[in-house]
C-alpha atoms as a PDB file:
ATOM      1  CA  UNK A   1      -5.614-138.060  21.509  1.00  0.00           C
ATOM      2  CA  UNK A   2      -7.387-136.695  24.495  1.00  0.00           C
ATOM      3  CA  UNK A   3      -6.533-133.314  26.668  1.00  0.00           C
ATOM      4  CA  UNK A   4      -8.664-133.897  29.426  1.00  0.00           C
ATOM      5  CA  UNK A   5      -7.347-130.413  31.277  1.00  0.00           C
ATOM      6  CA  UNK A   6      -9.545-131.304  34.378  1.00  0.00           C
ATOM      7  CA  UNK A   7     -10.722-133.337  36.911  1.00  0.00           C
ATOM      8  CA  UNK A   8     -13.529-135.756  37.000  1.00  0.00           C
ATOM      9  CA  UNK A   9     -15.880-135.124  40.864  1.00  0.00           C
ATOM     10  CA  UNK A  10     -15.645-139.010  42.002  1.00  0.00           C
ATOM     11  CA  UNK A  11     -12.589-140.930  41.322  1.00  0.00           C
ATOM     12  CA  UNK A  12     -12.543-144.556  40.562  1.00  0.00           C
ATOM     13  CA  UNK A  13     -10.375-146.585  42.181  1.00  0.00           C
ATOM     14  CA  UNK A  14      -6.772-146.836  39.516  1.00  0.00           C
ATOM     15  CA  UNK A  15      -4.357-149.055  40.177  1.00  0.00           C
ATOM     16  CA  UNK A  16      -1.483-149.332  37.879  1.00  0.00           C
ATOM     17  CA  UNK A  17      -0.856-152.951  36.327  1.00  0.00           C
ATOM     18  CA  UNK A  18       1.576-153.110  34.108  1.00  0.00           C
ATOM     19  CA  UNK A  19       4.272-150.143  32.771  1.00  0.00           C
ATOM     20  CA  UNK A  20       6.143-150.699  29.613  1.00  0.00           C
ATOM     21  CA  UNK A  21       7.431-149.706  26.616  1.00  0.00           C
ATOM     22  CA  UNK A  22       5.787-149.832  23.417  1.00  0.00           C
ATOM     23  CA  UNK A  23       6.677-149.633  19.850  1.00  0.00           C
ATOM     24  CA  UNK A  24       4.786-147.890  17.215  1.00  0.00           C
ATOM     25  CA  UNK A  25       4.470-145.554  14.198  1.00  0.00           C
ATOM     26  CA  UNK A  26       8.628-145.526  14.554  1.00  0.00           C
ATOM     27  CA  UNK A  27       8.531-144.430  18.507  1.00  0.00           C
ATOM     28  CA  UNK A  28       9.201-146.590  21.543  1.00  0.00           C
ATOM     29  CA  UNK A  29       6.922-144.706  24.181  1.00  0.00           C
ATOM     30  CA  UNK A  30       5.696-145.636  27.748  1.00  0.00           C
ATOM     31  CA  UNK A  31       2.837-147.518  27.999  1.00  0.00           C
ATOM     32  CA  UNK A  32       0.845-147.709  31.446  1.00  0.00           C
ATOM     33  CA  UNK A  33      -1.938-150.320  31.811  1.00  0.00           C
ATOM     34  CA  UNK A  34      -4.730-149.682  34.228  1.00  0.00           C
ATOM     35  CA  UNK A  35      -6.947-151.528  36.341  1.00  0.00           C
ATOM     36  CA  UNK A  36     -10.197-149.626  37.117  1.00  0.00           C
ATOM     37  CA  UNK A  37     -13.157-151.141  38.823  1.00  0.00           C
ATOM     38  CA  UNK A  38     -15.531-149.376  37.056  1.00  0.00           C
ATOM     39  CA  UNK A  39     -13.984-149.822  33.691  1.00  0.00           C
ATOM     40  CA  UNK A  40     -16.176-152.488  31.153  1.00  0.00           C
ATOM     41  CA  UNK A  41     -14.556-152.586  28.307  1.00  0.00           C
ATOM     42  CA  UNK A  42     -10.834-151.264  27.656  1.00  0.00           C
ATOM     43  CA  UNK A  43      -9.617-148.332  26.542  1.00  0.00           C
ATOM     44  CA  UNK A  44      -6.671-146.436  24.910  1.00  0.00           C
ATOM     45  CA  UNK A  45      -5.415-142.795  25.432  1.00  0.00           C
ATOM     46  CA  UNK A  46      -2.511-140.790  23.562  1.00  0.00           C
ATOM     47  CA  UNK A  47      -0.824-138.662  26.296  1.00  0.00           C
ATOM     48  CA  UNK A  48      -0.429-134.768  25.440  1.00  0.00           C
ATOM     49  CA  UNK A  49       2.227-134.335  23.459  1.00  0.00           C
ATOM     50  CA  UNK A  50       2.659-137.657  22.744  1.00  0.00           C
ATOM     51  CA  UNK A  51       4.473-139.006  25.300  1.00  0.00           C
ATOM     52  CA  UNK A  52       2.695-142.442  26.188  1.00  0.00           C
ATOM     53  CA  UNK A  53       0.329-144.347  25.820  1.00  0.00           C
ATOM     54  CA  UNK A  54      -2.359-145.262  28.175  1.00  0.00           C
ATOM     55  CA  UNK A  55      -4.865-148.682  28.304  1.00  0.00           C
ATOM     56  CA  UNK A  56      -7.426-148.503  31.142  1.00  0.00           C
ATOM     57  CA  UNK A  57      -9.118-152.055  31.597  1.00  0.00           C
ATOM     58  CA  UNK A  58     -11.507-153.920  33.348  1.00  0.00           C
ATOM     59  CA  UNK A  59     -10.435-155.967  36.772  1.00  0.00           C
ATOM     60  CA  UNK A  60      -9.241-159.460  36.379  1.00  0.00           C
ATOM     61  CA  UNK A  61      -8.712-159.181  32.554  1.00  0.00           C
ATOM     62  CA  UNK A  62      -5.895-161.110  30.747  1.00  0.00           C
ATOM     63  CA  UNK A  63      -3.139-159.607  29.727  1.00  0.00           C
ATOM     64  CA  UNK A  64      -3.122-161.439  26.186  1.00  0.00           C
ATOM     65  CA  UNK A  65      -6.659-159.490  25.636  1.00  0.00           C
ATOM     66  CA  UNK A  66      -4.374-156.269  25.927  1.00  0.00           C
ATOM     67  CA  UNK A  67      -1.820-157.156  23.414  1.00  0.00           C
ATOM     68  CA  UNK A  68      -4.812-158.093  20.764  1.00  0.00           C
ATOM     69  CA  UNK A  69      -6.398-154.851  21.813  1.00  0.00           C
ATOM     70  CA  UNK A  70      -3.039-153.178  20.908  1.00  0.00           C
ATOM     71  CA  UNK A  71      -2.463-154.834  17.544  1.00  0.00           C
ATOM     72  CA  UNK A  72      -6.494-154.023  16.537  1.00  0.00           C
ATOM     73  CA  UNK A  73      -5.877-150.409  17.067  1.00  0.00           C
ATOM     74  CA  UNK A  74      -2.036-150.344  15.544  1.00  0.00           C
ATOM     75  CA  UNK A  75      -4.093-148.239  12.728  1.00  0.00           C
ATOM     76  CA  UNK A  76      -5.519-146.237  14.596  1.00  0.00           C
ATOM     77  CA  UNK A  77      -2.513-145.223  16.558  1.00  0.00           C
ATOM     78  CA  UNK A  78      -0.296-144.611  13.964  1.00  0.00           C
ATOM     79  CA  UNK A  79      -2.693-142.227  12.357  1.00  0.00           C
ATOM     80  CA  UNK A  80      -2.963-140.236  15.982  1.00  0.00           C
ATOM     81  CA  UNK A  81       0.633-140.235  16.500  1.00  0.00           C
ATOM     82  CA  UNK A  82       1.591-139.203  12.808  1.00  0.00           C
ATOM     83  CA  UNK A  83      -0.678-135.959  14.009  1.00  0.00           C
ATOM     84  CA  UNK A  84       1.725-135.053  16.971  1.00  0.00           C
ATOM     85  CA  UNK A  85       4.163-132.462  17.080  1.00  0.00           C
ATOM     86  CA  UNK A  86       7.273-133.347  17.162  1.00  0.00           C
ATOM     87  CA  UNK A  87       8.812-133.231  20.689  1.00  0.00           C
ATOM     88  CA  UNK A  88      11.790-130.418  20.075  1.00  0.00           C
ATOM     89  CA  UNK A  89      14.244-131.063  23.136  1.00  0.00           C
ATOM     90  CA  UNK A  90      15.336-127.848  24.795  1.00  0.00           C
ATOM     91  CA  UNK A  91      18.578-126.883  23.585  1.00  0.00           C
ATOM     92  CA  UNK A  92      20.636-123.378  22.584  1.00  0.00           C
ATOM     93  CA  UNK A  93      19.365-121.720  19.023  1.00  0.00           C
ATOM     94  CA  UNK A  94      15.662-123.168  19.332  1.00  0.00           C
ATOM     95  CA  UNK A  95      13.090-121.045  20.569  1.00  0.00           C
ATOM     96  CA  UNK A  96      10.528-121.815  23.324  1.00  0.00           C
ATOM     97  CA  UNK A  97       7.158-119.254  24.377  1.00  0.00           C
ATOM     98  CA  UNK A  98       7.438-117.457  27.594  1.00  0.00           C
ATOM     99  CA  UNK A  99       3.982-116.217  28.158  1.00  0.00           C
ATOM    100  CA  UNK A 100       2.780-116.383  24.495  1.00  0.00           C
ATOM    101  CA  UNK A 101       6.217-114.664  23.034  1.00  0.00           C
ATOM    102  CA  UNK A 102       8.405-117.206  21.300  1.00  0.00           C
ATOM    103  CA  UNK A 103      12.367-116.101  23.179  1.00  0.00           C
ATOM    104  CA  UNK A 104      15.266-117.957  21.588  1.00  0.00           C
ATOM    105  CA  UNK A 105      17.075-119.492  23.689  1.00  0.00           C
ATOM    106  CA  UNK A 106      21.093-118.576  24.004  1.00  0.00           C
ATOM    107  CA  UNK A 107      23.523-120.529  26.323  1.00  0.00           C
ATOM    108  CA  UNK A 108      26.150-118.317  27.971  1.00  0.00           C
ATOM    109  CA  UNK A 109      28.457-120.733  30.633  1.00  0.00           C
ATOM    110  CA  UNK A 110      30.651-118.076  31.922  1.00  0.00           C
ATOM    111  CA  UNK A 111      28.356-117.192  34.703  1.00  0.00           C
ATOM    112  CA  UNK A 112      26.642-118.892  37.750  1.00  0.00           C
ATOM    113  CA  UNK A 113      23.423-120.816  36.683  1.00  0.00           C
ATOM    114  CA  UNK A 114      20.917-118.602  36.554  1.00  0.00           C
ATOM    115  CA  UNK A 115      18.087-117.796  33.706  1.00  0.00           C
ATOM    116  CA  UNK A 116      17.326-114.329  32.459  1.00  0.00           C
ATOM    117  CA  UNK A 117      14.903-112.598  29.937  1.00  0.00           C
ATOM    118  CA  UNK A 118      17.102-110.507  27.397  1.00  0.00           C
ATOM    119  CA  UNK A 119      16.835-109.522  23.768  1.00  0.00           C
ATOM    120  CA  UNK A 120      18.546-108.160  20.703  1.00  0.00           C
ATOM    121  CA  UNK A 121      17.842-107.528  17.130  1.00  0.00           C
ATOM    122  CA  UNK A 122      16.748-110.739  16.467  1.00  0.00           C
ATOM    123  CA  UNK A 123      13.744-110.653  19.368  1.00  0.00           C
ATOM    124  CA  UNK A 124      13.328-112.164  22.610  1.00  0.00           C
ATOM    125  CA  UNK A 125      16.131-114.287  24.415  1.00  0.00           C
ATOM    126  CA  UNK A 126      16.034-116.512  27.083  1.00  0.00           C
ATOM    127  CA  UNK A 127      19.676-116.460  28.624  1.00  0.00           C
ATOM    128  CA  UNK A 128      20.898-119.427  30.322  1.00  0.00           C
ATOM    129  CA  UNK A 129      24.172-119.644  32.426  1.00  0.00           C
ATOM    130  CA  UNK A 130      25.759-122.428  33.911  1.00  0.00           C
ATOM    131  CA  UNK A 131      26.519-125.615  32.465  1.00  0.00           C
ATOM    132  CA  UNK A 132      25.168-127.044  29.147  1.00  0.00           C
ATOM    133  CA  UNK A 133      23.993-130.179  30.392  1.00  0.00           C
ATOM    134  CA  UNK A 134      22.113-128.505  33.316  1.00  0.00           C
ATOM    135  CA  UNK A 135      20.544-126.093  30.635  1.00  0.00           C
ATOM    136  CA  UNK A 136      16.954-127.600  30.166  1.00  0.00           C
ATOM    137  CA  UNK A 137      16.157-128.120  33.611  1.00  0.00           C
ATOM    138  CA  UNK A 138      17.453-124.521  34.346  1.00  0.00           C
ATOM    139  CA  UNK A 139      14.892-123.708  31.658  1.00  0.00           C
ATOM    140  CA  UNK A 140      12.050-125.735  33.684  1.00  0.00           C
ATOM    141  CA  UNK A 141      12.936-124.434  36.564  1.00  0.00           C
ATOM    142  CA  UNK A 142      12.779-120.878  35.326  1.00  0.00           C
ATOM    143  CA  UNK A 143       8.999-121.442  34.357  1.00  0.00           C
ATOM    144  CA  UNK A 144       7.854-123.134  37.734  1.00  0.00           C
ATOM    145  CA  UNK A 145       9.075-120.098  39.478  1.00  0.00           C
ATOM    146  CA  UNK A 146       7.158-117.386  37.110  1.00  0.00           C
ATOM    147  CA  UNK A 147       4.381-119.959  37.042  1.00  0.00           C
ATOM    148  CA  UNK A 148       3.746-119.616  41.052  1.00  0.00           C
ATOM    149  CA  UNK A 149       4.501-115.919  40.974  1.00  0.00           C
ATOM    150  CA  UNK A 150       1.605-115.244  38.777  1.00  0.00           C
ATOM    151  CA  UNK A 151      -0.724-117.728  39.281  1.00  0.00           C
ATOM    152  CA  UNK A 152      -0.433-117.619  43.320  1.00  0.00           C
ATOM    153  CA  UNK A 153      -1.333-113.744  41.970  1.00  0.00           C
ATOM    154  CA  UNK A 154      -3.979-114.519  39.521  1.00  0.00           C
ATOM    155  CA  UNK A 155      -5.703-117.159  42.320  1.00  0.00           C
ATOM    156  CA  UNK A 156      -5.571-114.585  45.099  1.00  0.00           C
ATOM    157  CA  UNK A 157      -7.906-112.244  42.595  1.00  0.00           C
ATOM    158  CA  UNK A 158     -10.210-114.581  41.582  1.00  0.00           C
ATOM    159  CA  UNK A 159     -10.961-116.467  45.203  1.00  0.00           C
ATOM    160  CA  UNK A 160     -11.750-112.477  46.307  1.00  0.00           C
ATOM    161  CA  UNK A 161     -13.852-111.847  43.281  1.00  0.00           C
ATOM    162  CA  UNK A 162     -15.679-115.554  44.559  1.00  0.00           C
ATOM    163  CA  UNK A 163     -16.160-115.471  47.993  1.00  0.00           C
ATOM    164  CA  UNK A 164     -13.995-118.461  48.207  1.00  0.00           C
ATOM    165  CA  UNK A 165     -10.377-119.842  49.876  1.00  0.00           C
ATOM    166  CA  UNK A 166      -7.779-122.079  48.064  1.00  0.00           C
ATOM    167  CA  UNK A 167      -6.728-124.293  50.694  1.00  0.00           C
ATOM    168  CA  UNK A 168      -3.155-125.143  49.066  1.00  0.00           C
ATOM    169  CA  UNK A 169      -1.642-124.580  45.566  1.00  0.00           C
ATOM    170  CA  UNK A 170       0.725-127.107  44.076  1.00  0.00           C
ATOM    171  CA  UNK A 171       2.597-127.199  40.836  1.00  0.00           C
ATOM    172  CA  UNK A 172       3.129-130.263  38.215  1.00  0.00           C
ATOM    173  CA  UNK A 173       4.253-131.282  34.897  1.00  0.00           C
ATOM    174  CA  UNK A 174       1.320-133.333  34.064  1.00  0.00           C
ATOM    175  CA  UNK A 175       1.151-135.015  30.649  1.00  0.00           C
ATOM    176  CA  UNK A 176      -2.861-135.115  30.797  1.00  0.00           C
ATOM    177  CA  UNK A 177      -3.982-131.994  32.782  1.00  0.00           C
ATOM    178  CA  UNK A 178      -3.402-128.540  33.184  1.00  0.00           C
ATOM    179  CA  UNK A 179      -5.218-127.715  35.922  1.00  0.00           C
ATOM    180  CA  UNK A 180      -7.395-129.562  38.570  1.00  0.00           C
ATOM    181  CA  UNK A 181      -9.262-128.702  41.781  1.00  0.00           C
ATOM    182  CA  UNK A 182     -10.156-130.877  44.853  1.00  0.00           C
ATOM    183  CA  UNK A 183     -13.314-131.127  46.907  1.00  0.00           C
ATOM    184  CA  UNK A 184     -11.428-129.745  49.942  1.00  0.00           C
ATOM    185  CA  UNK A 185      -9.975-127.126  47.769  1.00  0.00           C
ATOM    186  CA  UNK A 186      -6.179-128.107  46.534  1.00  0.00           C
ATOM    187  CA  UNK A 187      -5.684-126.244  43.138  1.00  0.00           C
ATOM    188  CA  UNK A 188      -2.803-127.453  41.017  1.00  0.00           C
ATOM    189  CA  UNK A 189      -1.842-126.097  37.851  1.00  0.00           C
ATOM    190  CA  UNK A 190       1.181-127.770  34.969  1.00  0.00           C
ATOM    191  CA  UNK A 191       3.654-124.953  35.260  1.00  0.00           C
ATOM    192  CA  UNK A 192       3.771-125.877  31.724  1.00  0.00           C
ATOM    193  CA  UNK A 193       0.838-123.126  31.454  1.00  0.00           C
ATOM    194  CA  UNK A 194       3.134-120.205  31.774  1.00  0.00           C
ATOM    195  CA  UNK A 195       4.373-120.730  27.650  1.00  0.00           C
ATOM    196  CA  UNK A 196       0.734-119.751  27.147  1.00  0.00           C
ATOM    197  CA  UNK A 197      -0.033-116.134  26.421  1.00  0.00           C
ATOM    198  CA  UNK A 198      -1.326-114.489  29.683  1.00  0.00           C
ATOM    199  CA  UNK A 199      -5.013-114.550  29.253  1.00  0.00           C
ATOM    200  CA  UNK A 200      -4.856-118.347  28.535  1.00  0.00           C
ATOM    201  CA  UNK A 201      -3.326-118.405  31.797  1.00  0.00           C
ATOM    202  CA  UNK A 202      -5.677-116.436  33.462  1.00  0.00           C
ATOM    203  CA  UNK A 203      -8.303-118.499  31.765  1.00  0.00           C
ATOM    204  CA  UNK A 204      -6.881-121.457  33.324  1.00  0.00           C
ATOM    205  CA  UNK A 205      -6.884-120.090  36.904  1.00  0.00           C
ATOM    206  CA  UNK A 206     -10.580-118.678  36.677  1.00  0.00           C
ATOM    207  CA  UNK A 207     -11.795-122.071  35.714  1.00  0.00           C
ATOM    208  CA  UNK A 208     -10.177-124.007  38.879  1.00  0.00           C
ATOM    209  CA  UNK A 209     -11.116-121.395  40.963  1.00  0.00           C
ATOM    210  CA  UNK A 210     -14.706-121.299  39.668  1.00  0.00           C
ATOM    211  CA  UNK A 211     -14.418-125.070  40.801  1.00  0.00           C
ATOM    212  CA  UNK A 212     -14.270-124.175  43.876  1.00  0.00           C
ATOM    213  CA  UNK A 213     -17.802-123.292  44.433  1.00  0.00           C
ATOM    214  CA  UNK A 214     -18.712-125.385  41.549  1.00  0.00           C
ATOM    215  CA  UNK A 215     -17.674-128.784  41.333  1.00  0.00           C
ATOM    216  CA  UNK A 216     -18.730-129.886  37.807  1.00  0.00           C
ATOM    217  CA  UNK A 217     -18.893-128.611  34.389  1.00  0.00           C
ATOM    218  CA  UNK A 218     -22.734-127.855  33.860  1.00  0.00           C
ATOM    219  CA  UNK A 219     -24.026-124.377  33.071  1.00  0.00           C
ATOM    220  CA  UNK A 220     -23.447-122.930  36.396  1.00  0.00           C
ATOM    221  CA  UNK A 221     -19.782-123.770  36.110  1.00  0.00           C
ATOM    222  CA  UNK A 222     -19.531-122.070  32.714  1.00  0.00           C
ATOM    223  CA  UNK A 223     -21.762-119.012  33.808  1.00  0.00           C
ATOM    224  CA  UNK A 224     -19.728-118.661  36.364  1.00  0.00           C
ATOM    225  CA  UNK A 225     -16.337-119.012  34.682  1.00  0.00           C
ATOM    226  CA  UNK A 226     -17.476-116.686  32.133  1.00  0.00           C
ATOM    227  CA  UNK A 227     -18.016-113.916  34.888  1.00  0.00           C
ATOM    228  CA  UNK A 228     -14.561-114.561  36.176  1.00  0.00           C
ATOM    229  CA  UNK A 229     -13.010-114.589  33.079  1.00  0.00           C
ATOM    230  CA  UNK A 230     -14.818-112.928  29.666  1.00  0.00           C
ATOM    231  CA  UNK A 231     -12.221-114.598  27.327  1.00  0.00           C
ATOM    232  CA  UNK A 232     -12.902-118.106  28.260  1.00  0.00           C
ATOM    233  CA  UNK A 233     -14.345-119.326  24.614  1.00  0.00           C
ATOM    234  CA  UNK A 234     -11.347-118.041  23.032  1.00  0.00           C
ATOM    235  CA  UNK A 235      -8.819-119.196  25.587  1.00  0.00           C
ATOM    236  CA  UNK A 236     -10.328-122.557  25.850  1.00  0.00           C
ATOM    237  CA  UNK A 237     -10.352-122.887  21.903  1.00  0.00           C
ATOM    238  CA  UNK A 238      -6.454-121.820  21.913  1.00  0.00           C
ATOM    239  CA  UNK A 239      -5.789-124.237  24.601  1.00  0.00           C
ATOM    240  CA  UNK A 240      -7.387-127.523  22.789  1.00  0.00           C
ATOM    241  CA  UNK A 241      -5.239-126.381  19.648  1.00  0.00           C
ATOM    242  CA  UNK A 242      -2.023-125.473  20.730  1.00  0.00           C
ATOM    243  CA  UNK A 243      -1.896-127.389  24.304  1.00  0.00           C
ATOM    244  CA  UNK A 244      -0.212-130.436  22.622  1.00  0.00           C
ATOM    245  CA  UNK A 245       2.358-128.406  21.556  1.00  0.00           C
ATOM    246  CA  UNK A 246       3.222-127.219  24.520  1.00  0.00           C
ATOM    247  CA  UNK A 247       3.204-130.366  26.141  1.00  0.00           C
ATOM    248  CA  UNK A 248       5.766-132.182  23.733  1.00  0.00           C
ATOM    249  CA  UNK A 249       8.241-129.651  24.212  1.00  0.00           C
ATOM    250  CA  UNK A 250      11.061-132.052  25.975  1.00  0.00           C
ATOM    251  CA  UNK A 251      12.788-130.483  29.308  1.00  0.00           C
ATOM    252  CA  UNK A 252      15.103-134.040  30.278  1.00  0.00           C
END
């Protein structure tokens, strides 16, 4: 499974083929087939968290190539997947991280449909109002709004500590990325990113905004993003191991 958090300089040209569903290791997931005219030979990517399946191929190729491609790696894929967490759907009693700190999350429908931080005893809580079946997008909702609150924050310091301007910053729920940054300057970040613990969010900002005076990932970039942020080894390291996680947590 790959976690490719960030961009690539020069973008092929992508054009989607074919989107379908796909059965293996016991799961029916999406699976997106890709033309790219730079591609030579095919190949196959596990979505964070599980949640598709991706085949980039060469232009003009068959599609019965594909579906032998598919059954020669049906090993192979059933290993990956067996490795993926389990994709826990946002509900009341389960417990999700809000910056790092695991809040359980309590439904309370008497009130207007709102989402507050509370606790008890027990720990953390996560209070949702309004009705049950609006509760996990309530939930998603919640984060996107803390995520631009403190990364708009967190970019603001490091473009001053750079010399540098962010042009526009957009938030996604990207199955593949956390974070990317454009030549012209467009940072986006998954608002995913804010059930991190804060310096794995701040890691995250420092390296797009260290892309925008360097656009690559050679020594100068790493220098660089080391100065902006001193944690990066040990962000980056909890970010390869727990990023899946994070990603398979289901907000439908």
């Amino acid at each position: 499974m790959t976690l490719g958090f960030f961009r690539n300089l020069t973008k092929p040209k992508a054009t989607p083929v074919v989107e379908r569903e796909y059965c293996v290791a016991g799961r029916t997931l999406p699976l997106k087939i890709v033309e790219n005219d730079r591609a030579r030979r095919l190949t196959l990517r596990i979505d964070s968290g599980g949640k598709g399946l991706r085949i980039t191929v060469p232009p003009g190729l068959r599609r019965g190539e594909v579906e032998k491609f598919l059954d020669r790696h049906q090993d192979w894929l059933e290993q990956r997947l067996a490795k993926v967490p389990a994709r826990p759907q946002v509900r009341p009693g389960i417990k999700i991280p809000v910056r790092g700190v695991p809040h359980r999350i309590v439904h309370e429908p008497s009130k207007r449909g709102t989402v507050t931080i509370s606790s008890d005893e027990r720990g953390p809580l996560l209070i949702v109002h309004g009705d049950r079946v609006h509760l996990p997008r309530r939930i998603a909702d919640f984060l996107k709004r803390e995520a631009k609150r403190e990364i708009e924050k967190l970019v603001g310091k490091h473009t001053l500590a750079l010399g540098k301007r962010a042009k526009a910053i957009r938030f996604k729920d990207t199955s593949s990325r956390w974070g990317s940054c454009t030549s012209d300057g467009n940072l986006s970040f998954s608002w995913r990113i804010m059930m991190a613990p804060s310096p794995v969010i701040n890691y995250l900002v420092a390296h797009e905004v260290a892309h925008l005076k360097e656009m690559n990932h050679g020594p100068k970039f790493w220098k660089l993003c080391e100065q902006l942020c001193p944690d990066t080894e040990r962000c980056k390291a909890w970010l390869k191991r727990n990023g899946g996680a994070l990603q398979a947590i289901a907000f439908e």
